[in-house]
Protein backbone atom coordinates (compact mmCIF):
# COMPACT_ATOMS: atom_id res chain seq x y z
CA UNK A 1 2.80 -1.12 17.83
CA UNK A 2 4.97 -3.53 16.07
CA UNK A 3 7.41 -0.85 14.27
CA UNK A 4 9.12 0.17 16.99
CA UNK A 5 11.77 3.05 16.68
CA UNK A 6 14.93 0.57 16.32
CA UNK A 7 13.20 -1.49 13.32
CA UNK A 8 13.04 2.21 11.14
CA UNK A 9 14.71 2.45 8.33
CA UNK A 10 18.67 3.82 7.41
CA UNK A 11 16.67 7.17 6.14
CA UNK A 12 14.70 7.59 9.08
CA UNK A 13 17.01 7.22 12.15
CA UNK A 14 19.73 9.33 9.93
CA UNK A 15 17.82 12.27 9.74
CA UNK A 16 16.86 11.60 13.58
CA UNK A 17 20.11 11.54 14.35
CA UNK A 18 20.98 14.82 12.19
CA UNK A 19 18.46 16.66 14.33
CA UNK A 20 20.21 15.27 17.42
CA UNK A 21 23.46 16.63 16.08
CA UNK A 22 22.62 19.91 15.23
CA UNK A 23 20.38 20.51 18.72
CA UNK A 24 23.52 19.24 19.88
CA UNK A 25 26.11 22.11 17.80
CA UNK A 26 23.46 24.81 18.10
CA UNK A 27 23.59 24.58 21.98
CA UNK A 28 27.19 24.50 22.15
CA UNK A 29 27.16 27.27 19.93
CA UNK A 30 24.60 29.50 22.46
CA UNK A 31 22.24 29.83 19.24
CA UNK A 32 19.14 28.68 21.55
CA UNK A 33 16.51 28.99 19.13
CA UNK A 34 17.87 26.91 16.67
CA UNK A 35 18.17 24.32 19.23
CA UNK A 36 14.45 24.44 20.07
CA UNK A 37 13.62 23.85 16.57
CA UNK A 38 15.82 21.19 16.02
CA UNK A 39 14.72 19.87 19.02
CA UNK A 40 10.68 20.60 17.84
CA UNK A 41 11.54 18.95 14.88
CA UNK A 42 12.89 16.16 16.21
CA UNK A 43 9.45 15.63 19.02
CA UNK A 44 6.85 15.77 16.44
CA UNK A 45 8.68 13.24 13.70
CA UNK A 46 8.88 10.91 16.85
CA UNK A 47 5.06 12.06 17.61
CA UNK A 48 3.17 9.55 15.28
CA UNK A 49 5.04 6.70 16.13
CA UNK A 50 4.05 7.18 19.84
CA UNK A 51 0.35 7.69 19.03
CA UNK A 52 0.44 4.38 16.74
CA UNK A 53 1.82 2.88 20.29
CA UNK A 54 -0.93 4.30 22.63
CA UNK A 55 -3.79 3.04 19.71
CA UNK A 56 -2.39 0.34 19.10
CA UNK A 57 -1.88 0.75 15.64
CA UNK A 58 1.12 -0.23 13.16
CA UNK A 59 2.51 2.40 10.98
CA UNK A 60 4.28 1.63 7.67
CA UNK A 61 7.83 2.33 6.98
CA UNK A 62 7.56 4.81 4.10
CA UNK A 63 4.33 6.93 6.03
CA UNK A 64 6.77 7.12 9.39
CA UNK A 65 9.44 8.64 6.53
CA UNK A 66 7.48 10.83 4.88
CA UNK A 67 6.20 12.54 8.14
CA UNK A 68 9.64 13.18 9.22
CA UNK A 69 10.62 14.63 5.91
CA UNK A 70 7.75 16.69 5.61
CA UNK A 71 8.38 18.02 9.44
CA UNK A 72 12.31 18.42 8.87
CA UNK A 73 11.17 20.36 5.46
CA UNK A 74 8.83 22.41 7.07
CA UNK A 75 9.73 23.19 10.86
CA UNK A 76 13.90 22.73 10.39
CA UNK A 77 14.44 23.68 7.16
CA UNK A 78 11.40 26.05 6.31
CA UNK A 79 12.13 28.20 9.22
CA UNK A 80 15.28 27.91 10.66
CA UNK A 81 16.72 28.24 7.36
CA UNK A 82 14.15 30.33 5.41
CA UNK A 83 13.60 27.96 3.05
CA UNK A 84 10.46 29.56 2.17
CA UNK A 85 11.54 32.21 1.12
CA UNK A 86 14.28 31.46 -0.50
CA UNK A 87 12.46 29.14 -2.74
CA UNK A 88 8.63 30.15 -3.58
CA UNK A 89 7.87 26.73 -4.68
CA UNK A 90 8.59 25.37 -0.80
CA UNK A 91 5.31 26.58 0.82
CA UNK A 92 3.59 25.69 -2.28
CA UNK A 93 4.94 21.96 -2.28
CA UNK A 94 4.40 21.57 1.57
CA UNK A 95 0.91 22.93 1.32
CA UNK A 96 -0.04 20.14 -1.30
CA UNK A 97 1.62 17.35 -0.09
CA UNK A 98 0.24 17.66 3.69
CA UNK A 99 -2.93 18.03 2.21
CA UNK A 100 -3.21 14.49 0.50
CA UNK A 101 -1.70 12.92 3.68
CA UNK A 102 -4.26 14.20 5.73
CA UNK A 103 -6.70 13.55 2.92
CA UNK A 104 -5.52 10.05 2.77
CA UNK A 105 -5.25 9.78 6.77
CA UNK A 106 -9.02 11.02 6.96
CA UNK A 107 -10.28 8.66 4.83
CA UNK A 108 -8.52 5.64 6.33
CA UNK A 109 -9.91 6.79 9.50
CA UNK A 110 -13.35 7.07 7.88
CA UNK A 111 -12.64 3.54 6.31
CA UNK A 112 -11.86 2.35 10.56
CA UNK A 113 -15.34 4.00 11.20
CA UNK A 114 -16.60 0.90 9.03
CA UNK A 115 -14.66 -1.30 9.88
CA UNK A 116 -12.73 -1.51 6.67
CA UNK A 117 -16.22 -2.53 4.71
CA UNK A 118 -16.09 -0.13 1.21
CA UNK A 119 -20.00 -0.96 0.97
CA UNK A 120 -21.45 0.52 4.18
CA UNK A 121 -21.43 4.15 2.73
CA UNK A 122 -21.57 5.37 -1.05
CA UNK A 123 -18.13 5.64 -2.26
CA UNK A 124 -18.50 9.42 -3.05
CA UNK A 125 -19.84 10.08 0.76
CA UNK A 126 -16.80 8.60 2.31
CA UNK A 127 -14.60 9.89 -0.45
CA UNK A 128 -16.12 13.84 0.82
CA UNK A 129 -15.80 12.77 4.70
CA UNK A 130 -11.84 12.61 3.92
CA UNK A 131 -11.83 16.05 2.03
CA UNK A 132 -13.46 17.98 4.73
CA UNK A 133 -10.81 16.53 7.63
CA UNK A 134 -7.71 17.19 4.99
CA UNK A 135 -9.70 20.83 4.37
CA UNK A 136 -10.31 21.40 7.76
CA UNK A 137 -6.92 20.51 8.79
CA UNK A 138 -5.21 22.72 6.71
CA UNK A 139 -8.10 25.80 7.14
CA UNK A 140 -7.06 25.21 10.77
CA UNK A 141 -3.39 25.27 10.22
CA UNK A 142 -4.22 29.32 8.49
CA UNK A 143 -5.82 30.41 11.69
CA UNK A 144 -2.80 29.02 13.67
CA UNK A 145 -0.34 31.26 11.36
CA UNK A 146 -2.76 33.90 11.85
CA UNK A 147 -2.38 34.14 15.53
CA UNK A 148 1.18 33.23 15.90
CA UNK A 149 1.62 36.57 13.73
CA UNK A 150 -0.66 38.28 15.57
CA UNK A 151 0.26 37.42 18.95
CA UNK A 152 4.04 37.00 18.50
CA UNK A 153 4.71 39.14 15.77
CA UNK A 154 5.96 36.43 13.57
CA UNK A 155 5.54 36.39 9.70
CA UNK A 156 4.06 33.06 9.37
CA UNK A 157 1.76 34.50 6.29
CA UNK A 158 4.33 36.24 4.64
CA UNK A 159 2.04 38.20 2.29
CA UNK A 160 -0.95 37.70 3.93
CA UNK A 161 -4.29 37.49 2.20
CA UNK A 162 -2.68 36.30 -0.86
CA UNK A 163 -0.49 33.93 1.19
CA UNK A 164 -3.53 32.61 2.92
CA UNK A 165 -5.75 32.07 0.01
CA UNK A 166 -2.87 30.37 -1.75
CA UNK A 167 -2.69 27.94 0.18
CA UNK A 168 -5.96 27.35 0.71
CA UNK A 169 -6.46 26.29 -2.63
CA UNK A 170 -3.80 24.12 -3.17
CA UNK A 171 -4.91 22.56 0.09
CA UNK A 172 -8.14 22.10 -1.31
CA UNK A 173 -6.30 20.49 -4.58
CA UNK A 174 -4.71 18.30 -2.44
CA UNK A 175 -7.45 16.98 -0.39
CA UNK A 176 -9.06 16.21 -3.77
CA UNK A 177 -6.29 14.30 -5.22
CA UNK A 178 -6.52 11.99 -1.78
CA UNK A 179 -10.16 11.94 -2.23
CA UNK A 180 -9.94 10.36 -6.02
CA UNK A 181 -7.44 7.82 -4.48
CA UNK A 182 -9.54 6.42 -1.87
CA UNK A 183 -12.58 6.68 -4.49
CA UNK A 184 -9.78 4.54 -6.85
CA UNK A 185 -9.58 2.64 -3.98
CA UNK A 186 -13.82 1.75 -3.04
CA UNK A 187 -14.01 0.80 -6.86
CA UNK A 188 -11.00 -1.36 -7.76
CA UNK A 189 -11.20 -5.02 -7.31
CA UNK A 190 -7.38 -5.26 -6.83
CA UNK A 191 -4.66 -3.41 -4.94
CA UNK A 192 -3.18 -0.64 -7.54
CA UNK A 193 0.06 1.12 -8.18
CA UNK A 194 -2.53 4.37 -6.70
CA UNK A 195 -4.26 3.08 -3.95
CA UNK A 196 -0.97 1.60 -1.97
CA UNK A 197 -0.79 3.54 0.71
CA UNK A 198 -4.29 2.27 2.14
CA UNK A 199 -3.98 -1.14 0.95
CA UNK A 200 -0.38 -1.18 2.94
CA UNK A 201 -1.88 -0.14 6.20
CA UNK A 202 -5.00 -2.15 5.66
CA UNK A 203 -2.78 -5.23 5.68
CA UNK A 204 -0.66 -3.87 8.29
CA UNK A 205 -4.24 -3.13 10.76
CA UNK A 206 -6.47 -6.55 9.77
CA UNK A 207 -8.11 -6.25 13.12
CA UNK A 208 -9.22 -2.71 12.24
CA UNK A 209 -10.57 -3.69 9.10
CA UNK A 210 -13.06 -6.58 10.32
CA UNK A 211 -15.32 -6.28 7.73
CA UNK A 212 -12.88 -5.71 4.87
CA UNK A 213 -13.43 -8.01 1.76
């Protein structure tokens, strides 16, 4: 993996280092749960960038920051400091914007399945592999709240049923916004202002993308 953790951008390694700091404050204050999730935080933001490592794989700068802001926003922020609900939008916006990463992660990886060639498959076929991962992905997520509540007697649904279904849908939103981009993406004949994202780690992965013309 060529982007290793020192070559990260100002962003990234600030709010790494915030994390470290407050771990850091919240231990020396005896608050020991707020450590742990700092220090949660803080392992899965690092998380991708070791995975890229063990596949081989380089990750581009702004995908490496939006996973840690998206794990500080929901982990850190969202429950150490009840971020959802203090603001009912927060669940809402975390909901949709995990859901076109994964949607957009699912189809790159269906993309790596052909070796980067857009014509092995019917563009709408690949386009509905990536919405069943992102939908999967997030159904799964549900069942995880579920049993954390159930087993822990956490309020990870808040309102239950209506929580659930919410976000359901909005995952399902989501995974169809990713979808249209990487159908954007099969039928342009030029990189786009939309389809960046792939065409970034395309260029980043050539020897992934054998086939891609």
């Amino acid at each position: 993996m060529r982007l290793e953790l020192h070559q990260q951008g100002y962003l990234v390694r600030g709010l790494w280092a915030l994390l470290i700091l407050a771990a850091a404050a919240a231990a020396y204050e005896g608050r020991w749960s707020l450590t742990f999730v700092a220090l949660a935080t803080l392992a899965l933001a690092l998380a991708p960038l070791f995975l890229a490592r063990r596949l081989d794989i380089t990750l581009p700068l702004p995908f490496v920051t939006a996973v840690t802001v998206f794990v500080i926003a929901s982990i850190f922020m969202g429950e150490a400091f009840d971020f959802y609900e203090r603001f009912w939008w927060w669940d809402i916006a975390l909901h949709g914007s995990s859901a076109i990463g994964f949607g957009l992660v699912g189809f790159i990886f269906v993309l790596m399945m052909f070796e980067g060639d857009r014509f092995a498959a019917p563009p709408w076929a690949m386009c509905l592999m990536a919405f069943g991962l992102a939908v999967t992905v997030g159904a799964c997520w549900e069942i995880f709240e579920f049993a954390m509540d159930q087993w822990f007697g956490l309020n990870m649904q808040k309102s239950g049923l209506q929580d659930t279904m919410g976000d359901l849908i909005v995952d399902v939103i989501g995974a169809a916004l990713a979808s249209w981009l990487g159908y954007i993406y099969l039928r342009a004949k030029d990189p786009s202002f939309w389809t960046w994202p792939i065409d970034r780690f395309v260029a980043l992965n050539k020897k992934l993308f054998r086939k891609h013309r």
